[in-house]
PDB file of N, CA and C in Angstrom:
ATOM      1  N   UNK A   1       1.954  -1.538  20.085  1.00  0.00           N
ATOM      2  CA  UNK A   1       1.300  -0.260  20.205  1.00  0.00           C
ATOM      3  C   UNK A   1       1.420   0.525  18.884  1.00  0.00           C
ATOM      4  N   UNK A   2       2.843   0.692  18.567  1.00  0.00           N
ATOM      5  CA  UNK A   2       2.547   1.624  17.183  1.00  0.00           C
ATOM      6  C   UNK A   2       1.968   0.544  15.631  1.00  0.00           C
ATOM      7  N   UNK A   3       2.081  -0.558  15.417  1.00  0.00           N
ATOM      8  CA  UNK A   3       1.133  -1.480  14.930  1.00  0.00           C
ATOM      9  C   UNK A   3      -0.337  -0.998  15.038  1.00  0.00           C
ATOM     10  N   UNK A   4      -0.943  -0.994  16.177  1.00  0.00           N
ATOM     11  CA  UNK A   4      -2.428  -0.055  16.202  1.00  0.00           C
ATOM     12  C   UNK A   4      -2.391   1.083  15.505  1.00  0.00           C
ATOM     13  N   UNK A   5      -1.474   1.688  16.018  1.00  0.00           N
ATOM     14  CA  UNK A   5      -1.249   3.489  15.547  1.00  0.00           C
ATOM     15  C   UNK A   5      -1.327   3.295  13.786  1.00  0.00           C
ATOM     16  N   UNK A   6      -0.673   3.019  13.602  1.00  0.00           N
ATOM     17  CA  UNK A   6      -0.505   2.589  11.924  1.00  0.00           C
ATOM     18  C   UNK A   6      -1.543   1.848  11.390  1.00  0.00           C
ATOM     19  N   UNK A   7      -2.066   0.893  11.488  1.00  0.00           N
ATOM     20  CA  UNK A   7      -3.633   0.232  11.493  1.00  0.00           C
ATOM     21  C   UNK A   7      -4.692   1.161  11.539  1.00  0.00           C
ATOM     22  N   UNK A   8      -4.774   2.266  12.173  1.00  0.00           N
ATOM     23  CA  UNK A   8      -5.438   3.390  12.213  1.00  0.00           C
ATOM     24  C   UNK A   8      -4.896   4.433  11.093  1.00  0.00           C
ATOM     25  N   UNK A   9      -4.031   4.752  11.037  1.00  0.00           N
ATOM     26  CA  UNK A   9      -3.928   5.536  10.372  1.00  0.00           C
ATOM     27  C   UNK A   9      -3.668   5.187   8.442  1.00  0.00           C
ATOM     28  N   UNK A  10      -3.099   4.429   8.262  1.00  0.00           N
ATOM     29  CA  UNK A  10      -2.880   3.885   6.452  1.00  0.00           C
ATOM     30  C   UNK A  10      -3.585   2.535   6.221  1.00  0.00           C
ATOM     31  N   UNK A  11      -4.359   1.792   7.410  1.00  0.00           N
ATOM     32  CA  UNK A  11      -5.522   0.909   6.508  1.00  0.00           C
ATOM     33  C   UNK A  11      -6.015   0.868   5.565  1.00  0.00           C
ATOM     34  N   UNK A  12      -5.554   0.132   4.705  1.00  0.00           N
ATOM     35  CA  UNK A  12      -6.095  -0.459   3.324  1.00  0.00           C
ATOM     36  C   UNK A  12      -5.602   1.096   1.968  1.00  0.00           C
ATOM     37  N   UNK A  13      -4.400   1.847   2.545  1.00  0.00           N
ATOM     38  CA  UNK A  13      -4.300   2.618   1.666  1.00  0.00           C
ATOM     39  C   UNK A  13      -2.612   1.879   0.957  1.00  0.00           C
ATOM     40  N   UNK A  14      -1.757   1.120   1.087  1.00  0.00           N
ATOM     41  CA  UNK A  14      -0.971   0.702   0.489  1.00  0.00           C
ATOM     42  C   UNK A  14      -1.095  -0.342  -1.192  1.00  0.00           C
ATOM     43  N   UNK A  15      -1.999   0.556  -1.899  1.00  0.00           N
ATOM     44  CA  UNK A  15      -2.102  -0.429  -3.032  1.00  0.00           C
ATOM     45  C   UNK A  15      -1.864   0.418  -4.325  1.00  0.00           C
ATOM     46  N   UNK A  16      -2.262  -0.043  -5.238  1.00  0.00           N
ATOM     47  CA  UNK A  16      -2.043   0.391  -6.732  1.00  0.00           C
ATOM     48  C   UNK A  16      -3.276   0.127  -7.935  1.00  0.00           C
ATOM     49  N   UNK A  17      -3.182   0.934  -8.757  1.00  0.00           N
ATOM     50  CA  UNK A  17      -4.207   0.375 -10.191  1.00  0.00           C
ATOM     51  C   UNK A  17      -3.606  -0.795 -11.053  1.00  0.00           C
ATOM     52  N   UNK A  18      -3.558  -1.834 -11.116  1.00  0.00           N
ATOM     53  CA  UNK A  18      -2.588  -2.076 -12.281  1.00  0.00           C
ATOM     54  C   UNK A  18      -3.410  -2.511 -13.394  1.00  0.00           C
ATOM     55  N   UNK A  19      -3.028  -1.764 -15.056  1.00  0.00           N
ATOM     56  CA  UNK A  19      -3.713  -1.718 -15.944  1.00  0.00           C
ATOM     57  C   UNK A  19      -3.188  -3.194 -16.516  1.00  0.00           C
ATOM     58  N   UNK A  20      -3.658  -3.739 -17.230  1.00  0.00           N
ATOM     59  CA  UNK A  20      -3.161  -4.942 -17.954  1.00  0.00           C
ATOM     60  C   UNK A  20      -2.196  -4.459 -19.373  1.00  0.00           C
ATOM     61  N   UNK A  21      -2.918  -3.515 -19.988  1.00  0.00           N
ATOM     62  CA  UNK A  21      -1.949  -2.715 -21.123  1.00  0.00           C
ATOM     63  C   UNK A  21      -1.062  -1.740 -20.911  1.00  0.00           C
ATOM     64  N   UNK A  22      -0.920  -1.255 -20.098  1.00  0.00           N
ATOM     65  CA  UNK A  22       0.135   0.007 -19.472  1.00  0.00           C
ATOM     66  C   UNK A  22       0.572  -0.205 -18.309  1.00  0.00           C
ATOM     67  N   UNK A  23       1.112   0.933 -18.036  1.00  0.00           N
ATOM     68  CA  UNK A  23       2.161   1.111 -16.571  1.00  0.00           C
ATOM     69  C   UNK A  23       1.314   0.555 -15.791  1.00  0.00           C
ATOM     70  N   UNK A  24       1.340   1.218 -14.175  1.00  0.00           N
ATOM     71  CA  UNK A  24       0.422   0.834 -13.156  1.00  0.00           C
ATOM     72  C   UNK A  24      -0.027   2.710 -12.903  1.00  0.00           C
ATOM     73  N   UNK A  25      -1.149   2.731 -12.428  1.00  0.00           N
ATOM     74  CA  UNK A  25      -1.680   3.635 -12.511  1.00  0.00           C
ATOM     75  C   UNK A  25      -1.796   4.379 -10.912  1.00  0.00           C
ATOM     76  N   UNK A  26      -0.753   4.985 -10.638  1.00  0.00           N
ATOM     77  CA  UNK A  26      -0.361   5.804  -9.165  1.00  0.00           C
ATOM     78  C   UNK A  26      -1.806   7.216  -9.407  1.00  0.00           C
ATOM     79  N   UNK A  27      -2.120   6.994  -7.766  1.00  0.00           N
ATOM     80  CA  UNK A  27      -3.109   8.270  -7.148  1.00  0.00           C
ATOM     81  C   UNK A  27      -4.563   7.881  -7.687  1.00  0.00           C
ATOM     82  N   UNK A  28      -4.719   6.368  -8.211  1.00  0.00           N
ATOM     83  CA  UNK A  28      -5.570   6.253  -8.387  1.00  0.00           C
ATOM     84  C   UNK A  28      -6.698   5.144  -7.465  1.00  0.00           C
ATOM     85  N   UNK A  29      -7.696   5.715  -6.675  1.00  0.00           N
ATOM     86  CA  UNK A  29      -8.166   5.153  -5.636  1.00  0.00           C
ATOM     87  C   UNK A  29      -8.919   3.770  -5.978  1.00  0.00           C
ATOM     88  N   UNK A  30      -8.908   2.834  -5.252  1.00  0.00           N
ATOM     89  CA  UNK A  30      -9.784   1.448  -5.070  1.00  0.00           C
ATOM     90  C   UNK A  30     -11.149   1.486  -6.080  1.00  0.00           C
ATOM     91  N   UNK A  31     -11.889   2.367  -5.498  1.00  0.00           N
ATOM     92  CA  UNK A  31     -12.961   2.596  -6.816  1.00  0.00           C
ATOM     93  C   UNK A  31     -13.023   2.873  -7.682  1.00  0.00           C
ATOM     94  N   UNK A  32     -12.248   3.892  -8.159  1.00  0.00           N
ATOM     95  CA  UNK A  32     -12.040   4.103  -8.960  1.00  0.00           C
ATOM     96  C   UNK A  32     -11.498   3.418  -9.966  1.00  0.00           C
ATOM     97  N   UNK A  33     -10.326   2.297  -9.685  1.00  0.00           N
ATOM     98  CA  UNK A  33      -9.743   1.211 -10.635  1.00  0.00           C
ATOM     99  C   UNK A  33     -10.665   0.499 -10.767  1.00  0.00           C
ATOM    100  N   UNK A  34     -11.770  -0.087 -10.026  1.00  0.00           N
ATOM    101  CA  UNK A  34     -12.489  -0.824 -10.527  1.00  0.00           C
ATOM    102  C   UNK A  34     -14.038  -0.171 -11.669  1.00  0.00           C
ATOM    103  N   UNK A  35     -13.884   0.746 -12.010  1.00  0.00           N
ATOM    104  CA  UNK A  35     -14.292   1.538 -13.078  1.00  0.00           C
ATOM    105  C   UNK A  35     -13.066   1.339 -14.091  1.00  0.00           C
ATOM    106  N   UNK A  36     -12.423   1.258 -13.975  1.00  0.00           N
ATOM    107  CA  UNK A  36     -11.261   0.990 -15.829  1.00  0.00           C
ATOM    108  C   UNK A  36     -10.982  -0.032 -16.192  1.00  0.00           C
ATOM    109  N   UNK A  37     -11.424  -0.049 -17.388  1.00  0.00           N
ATOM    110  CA  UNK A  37     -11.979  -1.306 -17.850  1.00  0.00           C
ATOM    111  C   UNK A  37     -10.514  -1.930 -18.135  1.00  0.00           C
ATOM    112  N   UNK A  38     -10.473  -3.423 -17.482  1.00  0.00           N
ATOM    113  CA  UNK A  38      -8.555  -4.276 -17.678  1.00  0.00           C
ATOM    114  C   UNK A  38      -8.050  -4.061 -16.687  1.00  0.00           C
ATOM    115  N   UNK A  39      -8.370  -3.466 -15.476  1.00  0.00           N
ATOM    116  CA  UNK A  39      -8.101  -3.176 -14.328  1.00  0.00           C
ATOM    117  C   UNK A  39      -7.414  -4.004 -13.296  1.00  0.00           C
ATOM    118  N   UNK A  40      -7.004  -4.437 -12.354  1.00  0.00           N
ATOM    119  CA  UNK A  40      -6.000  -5.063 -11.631  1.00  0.00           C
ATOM    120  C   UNK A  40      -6.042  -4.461 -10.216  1.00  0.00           C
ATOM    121  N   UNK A  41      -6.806  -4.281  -8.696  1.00  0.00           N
ATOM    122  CA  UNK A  41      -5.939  -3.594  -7.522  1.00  0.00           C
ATOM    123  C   UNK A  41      -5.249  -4.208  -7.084  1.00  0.00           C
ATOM    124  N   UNK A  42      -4.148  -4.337  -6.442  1.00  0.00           N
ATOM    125  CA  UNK A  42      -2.971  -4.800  -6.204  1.00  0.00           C
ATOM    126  C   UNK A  42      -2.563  -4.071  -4.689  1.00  0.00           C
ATOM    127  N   UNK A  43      -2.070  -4.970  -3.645  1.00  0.00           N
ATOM    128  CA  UNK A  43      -1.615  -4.163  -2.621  1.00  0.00           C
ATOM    129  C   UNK A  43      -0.086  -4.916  -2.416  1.00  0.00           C
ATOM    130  N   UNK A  44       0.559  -3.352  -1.831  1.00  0.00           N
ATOM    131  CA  UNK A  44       1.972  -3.878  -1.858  1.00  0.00           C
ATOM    132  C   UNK A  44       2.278  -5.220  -0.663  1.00  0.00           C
ATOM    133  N   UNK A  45       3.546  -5.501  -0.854  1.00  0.00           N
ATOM    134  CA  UNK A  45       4.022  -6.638   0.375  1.00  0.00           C
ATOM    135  C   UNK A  45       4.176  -5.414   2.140  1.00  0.00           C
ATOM    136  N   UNK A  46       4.551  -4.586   1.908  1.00  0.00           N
ATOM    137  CA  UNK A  46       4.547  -3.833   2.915  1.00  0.00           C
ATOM    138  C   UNK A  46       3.142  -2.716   3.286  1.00  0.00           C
ATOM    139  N   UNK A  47       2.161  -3.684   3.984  1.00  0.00           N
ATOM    140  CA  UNK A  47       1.075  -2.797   4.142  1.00  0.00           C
ATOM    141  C   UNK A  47       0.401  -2.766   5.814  1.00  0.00           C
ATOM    142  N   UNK A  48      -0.477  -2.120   5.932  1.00  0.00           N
ATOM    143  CA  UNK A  48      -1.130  -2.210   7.259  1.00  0.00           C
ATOM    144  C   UNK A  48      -2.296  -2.003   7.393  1.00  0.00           C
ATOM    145  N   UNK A  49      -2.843  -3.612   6.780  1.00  0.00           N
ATOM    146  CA  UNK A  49      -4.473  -3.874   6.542  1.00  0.00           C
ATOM    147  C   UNK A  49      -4.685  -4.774   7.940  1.00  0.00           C
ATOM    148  N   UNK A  50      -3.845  -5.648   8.570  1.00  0.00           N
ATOM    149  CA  UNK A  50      -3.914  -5.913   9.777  1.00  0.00           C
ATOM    150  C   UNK A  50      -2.952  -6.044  10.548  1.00  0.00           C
ATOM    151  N   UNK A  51      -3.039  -6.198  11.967  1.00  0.00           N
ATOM    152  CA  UNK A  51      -2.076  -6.472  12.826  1.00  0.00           C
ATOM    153  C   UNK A  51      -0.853  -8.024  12.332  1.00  0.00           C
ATOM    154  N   UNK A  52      -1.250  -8.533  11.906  1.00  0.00           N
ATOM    155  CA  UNK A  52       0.101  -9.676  11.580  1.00  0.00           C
ATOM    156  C   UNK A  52       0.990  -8.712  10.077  1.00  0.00           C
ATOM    157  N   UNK A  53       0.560  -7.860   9.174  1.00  0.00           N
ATOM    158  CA  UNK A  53       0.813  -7.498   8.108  1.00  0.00           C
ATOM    159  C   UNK A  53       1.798  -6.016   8.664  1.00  0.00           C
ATOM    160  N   UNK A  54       1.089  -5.549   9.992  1.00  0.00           N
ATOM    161  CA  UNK A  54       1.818  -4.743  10.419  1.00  0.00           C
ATOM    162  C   UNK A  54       3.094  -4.862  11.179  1.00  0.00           C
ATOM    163  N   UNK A  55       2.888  -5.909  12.378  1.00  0.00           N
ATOM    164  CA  UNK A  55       4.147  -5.852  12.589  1.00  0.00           C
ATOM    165  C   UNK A  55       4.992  -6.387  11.724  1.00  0.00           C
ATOM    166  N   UNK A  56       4.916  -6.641  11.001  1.00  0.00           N
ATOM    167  CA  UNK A  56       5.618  -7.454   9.826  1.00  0.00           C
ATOM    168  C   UNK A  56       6.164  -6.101   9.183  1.00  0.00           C
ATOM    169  N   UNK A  57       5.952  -5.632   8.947  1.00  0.00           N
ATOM    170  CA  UNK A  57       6.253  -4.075   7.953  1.00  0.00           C
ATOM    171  C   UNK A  57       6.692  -3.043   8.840  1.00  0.00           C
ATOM    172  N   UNK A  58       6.598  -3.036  10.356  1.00  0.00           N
ATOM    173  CA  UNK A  58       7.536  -2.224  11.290  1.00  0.00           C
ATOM    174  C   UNK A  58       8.742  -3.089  11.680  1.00  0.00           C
ATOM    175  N   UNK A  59       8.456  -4.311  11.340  1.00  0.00           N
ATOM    176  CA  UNK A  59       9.838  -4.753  11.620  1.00  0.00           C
ATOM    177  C   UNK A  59      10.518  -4.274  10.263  1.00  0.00           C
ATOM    178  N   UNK A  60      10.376  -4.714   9.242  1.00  0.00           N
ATOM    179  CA  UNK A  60      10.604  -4.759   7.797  1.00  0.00           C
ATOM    180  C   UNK A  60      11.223  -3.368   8.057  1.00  0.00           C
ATOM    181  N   UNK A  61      10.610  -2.485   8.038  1.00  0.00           N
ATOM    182  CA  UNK A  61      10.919  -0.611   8.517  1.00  0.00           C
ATOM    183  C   UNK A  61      12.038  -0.470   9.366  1.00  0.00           C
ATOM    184  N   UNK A  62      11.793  -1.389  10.588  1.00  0.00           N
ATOM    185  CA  UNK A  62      13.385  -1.316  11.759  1.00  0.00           C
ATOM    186  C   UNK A  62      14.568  -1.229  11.230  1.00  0.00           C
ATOM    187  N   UNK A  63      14.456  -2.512  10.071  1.00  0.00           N
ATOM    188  CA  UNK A  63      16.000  -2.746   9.819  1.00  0.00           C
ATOM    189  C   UNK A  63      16.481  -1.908   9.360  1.00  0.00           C
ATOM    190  N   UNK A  64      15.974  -0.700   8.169  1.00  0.00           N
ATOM    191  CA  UNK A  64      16.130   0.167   7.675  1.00  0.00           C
ATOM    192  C   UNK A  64      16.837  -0.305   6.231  1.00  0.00           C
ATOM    193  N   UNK A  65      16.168  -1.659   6.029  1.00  0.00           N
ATOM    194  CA  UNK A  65      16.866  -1.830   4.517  1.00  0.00           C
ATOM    195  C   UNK A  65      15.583  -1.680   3.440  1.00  0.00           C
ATOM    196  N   UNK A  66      15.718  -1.135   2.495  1.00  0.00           N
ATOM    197  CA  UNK A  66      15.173  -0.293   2.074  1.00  0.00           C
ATOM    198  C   UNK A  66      14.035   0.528   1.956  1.00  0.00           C
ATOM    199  N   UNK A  67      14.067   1.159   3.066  1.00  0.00           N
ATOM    200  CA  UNK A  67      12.854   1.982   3.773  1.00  0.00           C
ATOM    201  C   UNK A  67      12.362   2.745   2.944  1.00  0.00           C
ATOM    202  N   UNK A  68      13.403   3.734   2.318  1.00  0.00           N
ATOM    203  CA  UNK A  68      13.012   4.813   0.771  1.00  0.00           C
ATOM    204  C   UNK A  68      11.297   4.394   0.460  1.00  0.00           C
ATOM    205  N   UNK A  69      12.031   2.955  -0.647  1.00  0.00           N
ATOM    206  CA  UNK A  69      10.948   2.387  -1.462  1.00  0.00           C
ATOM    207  C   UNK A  69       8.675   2.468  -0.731  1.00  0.00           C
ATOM    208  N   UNK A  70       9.667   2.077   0.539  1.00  0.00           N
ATOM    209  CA  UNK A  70       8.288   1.420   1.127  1.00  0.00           C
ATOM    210  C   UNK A  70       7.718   2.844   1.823  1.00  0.00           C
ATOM    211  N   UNK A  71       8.463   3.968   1.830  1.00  0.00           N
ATOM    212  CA  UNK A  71       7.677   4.863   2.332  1.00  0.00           C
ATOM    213  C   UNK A  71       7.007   5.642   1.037  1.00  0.00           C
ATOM    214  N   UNK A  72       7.209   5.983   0.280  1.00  0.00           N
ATOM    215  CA  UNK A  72       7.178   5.930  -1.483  1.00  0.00           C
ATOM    216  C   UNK A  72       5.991   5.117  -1.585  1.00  0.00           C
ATOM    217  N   UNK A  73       5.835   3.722  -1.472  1.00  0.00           N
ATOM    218  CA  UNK A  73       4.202   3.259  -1.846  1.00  0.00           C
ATOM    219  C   UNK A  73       3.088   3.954  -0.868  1.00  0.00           C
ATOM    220  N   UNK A  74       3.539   3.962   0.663  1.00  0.00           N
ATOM    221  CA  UNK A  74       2.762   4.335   1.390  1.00  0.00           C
ATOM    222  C   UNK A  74       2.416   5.755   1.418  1.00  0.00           C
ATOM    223  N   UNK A  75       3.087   6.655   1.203  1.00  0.00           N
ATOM    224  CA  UNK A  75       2.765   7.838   0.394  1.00  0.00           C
ATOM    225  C   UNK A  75       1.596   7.524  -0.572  1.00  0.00           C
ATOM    226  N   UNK A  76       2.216   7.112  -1.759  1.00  0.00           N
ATOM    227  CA  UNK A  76       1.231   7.376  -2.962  1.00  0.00           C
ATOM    228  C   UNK A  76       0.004   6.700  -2.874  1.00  0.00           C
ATOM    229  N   UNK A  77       0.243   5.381  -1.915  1.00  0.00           N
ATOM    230  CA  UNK A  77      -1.406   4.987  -1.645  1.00  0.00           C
ATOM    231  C   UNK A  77      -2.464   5.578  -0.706  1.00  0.00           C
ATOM    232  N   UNK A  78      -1.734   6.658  -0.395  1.00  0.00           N
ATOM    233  CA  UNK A  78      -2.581   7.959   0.794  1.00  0.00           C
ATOM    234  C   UNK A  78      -4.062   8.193  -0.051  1.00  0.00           C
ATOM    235  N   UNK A  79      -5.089   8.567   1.180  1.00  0.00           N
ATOM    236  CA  UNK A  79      -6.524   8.771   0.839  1.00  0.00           C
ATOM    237  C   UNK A  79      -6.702   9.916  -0.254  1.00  0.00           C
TER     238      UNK A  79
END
């Protein structure tokens, strides 16, 4: 049940820009990376693009070993 809930709510927002010459480029949306030229999107290991990826990442979340990090990507990959 909360697998759905989460599937609904952060679908396809757990990812990143990654530049080939610099850092990785945080708050920057899907389309937008693919406008910069050397570009890279990248989605993290902890995401909720589908139901096998999710419960996988509420379990991952249960244990509470290192939750910080993974709430931190899912944040910054917000709409």
């Amino acid at each position: 049940m909360f697998a759905i809930l989460f599937i609904n709510l952060f679908e396809g927002s757990a990812g990143f820009c990654d530049k080939i010459d610099a850092y990785p480029s945080y708050g920057v949306s899907k389309t937008d990376c693919a406008l910069i030229a050397g570009s890279v999107w990248h989605t993290y290991d902890v995401n909720f693009d589908n139901i096998l990826h999710a419960l996988t990442s509420l379990f991952i979340l249960s244990t509470l070993e290192g939750w910080p990090d993974y709430l931190y990507e899912i944040i910054d990959g917000g709409p």
